[in-house]
Each structure stands twice: as structure tokens, then as C-alpha cells.
C-alpha atoms as a PDB file:
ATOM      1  CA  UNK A   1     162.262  86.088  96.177  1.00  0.00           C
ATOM      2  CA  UNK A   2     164.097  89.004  94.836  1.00  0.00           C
ATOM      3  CA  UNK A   3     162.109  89.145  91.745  1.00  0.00           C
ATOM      4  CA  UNK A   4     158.838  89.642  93.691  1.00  0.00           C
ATOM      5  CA  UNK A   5     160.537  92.586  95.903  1.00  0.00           C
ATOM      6  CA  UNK A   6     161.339  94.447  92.661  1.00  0.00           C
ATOM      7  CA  UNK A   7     157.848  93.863  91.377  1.00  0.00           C
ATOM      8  CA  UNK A   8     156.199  95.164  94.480  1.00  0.00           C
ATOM      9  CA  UNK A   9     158.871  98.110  94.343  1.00  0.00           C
ATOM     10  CA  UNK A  10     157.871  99.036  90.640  1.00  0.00           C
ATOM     11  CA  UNK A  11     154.217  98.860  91.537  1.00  0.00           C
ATOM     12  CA  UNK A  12     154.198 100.804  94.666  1.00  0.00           C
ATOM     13  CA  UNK A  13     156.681 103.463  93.170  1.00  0.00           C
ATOM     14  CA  UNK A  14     154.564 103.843  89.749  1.00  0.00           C
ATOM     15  CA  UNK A  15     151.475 103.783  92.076  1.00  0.00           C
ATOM     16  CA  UNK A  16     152.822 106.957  94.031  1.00  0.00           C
ATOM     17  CA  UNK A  17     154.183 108.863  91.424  1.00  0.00           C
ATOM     18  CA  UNK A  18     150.345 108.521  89.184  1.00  0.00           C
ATOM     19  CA  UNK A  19     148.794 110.089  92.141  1.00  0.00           C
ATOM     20  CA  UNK A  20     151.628 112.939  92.919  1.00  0.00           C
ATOM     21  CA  UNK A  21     150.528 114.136  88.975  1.00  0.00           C
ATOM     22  CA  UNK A  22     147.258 113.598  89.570  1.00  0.00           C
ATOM     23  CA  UNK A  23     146.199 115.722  92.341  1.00  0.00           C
ATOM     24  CA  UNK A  24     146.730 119.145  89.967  1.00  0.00           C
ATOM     25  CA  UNK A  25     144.308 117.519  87.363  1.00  0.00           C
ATOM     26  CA  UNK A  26     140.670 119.155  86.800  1.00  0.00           C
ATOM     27  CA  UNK A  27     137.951 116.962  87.331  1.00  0.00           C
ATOM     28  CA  UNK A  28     134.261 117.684  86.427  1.00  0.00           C
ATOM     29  CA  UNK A  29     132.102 117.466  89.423  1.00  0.00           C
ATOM     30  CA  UNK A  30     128.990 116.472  88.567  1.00  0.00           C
ATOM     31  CA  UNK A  31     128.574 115.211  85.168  1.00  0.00           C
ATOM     32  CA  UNK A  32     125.168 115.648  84.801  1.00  0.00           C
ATOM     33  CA  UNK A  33     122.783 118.942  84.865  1.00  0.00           C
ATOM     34  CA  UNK A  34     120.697 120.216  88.033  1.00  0.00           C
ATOM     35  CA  UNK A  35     117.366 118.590  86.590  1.00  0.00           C
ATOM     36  CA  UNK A  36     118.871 115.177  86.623  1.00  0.00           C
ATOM     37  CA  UNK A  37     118.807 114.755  83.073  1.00  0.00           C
ATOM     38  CA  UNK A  38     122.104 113.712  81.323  1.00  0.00           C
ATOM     39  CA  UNK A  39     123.662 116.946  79.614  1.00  0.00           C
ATOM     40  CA  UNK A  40     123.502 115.237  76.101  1.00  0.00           C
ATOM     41  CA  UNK A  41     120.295 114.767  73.872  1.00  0.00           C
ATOM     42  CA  UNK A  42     118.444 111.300  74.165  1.00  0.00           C
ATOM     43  CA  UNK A  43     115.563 109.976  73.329  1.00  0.00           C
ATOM     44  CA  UNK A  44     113.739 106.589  73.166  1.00  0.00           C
ATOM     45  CA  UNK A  45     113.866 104.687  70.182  1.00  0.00           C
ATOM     46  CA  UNK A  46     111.279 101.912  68.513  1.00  0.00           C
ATOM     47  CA  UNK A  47     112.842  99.550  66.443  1.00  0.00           C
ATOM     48  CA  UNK A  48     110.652  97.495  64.482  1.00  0.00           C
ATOM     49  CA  UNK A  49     112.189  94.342  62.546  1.00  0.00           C
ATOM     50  CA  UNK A  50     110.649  92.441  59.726  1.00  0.00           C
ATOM     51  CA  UNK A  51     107.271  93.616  61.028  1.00  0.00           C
ATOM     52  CA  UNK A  52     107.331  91.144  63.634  1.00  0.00           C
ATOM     53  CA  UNK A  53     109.637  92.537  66.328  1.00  0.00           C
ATOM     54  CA  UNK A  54     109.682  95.497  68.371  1.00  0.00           C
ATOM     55  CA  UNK A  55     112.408  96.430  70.147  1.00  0.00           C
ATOM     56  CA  UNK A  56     112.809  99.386  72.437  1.00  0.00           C
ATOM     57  CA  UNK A  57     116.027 101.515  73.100  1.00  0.00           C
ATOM     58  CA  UNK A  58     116.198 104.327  75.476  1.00  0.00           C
ATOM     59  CA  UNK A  59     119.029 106.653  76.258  1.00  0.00           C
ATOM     60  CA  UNK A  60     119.532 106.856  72.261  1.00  0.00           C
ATOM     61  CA  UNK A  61     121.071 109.813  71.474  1.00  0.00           C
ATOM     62  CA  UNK A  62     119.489 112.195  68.781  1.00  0.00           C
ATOM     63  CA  UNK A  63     122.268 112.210  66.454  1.00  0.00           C
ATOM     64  CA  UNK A  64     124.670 109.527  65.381  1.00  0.00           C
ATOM     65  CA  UNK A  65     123.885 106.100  64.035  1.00  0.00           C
ATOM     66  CA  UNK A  66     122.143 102.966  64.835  1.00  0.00           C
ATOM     67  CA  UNK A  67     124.716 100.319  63.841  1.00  0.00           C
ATOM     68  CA  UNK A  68     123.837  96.638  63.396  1.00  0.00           C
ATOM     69  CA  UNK A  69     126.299  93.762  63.928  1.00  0.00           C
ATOM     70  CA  UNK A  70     126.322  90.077  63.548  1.00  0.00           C
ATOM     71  CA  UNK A  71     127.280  87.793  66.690  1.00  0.00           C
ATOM     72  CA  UNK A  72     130.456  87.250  64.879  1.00  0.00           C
ATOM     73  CA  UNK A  73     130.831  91.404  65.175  1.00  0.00           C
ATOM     74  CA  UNK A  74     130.447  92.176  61.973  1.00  0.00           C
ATOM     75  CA  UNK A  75     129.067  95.415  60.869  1.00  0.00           C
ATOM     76  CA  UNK A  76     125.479  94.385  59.043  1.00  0.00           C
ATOM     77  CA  UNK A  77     124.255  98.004  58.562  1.00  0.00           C
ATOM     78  CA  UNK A  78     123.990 101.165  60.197  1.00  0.00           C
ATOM     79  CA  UNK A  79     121.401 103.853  59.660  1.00  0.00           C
ATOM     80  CA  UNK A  80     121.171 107.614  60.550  1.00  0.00           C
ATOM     81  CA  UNK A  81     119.245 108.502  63.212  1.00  0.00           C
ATOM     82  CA  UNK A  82     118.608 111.976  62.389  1.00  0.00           C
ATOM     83  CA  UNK A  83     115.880 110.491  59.406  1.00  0.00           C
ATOM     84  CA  UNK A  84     114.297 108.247  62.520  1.00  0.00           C
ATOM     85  CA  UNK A  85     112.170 109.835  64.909  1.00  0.00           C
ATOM     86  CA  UNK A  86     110.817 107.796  67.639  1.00  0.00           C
ATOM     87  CA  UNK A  87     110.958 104.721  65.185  1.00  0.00           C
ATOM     88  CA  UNK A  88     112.908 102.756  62.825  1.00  0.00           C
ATOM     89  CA  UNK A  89     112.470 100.134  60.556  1.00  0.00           C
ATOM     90  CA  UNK A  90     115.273  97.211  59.619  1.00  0.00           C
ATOM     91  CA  UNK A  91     114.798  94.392  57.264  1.00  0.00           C
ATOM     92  CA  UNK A  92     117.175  91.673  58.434  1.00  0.00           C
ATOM     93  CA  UNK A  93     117.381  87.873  58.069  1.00  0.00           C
ATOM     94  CA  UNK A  94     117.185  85.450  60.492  1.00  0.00           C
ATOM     95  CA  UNK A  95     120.006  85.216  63.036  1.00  0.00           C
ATOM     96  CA  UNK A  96     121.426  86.995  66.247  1.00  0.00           C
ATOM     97  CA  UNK A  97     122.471  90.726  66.198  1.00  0.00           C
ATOM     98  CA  UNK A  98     123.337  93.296  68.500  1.00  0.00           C
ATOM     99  CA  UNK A  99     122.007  97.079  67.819  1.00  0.00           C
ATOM    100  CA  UNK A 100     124.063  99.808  69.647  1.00  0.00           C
ATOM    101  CA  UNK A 101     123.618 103.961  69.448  1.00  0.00           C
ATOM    102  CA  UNK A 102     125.317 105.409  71.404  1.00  0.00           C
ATOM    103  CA  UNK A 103     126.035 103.761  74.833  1.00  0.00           C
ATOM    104  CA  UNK A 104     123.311 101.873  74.481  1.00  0.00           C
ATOM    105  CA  UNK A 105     123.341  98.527  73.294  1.00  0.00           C
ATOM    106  CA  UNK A 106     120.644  95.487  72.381  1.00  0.00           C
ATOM    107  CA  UNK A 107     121.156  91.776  71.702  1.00  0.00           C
ATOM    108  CA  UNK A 108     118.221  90.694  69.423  1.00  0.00           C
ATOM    109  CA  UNK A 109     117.033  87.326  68.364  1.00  0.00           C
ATOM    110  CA  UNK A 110     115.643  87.718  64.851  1.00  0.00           C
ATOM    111  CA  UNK A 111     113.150  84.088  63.995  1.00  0.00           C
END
């Protein structure tokens, strides 16, 4: 029973002394701009795959890459997507991938 007492002391004392140094920290306010738009630059995205699947991404940002991993989280390829505007073409072979820019993030079933 004395273990658990000096567990719950640890906890509560580490849980007072994170906010005593926390309350001088700047936070941002809003994170986002007055228009409701987020502040950085995104753009939909049209994936097309083998010519037979079209996927669409939003929130993609403008620069960066479009990466492309196996279910097993393997890196398959990634591409620029400064050269693709509004669409983007990938030649891949059957299986299932996930395609993530950014924050944002696809599973895909390629057939």
C-alpha cells in the first residue's frame, strides 16, 4: 500500500510543478487566419493510378512531397508536388498503399 501512496505522490507533485512552468508560456491564440482558411498553402489534389483509379486529397499542401508506402510501411515512392498541379499520376502494382502529404493521409486499394 505504500508503493501506491508514493506513486500517487510522484504524479500529483510532477502534475503541479508542469503547470507552475507552464502558466509563463506563450500560446498562439487562434491558429488559423480571420477568413477561416488555415494560414498554410493547400490545395486539392487528383491522384490518378494505373489509369483506373482516382483518388482525391484535399488539404494537400503546395509544397512538399506525396510519399507512397506499402501496408508493411515501407516507403514505395515519393514525388514532388511542386511539378503536380491539381493532378498526379502513379504507376503502381497491385496491392494496398497509403499516400500521405502533408497531414493528410489515404489508404488505397490498388486491383
Amino acid at each position: 500500500m505504500g508503493k501506491f501512496k508514493y506513486i500517487l505522490f510522484l504524479i500529483l507533485f510532477t502534475g503541479i510543478s508542469f503547470q507552475a512552468n507552464s502558466k509563463g508560456a506563450d500560446f498562439p491564440v487562434n491558429g488559423f487566419s480571420i477568413t477561416g482558411q488555415p494560414l498554410d498553402n493547400t490545395t486539392t489534389l487528383e491522384v490518378n493510378i494505373n489509369n483506373t483509379t482516382k483518388i482525391k486529397m484535399e488539404n494537400v499542401p503546395t509544397s512538399g512531397y506525396l510519399e507512397v508506402y506499402s501496408i508493411l510501411g515501407v516507403k514505395v515512392t515519393s514525388i514532388n508536388l511542386k511539378t503536380c498541379v491539381g493532378s498526379c499520376y502513379l504507376d503502381l502494382p497491385k496491392g494496398l498503399y497509403i499516400l500521405k502529404a502533408g497531414k493528410s493521409a489515404q489508404k488505397v486499394i490498388v486491383r
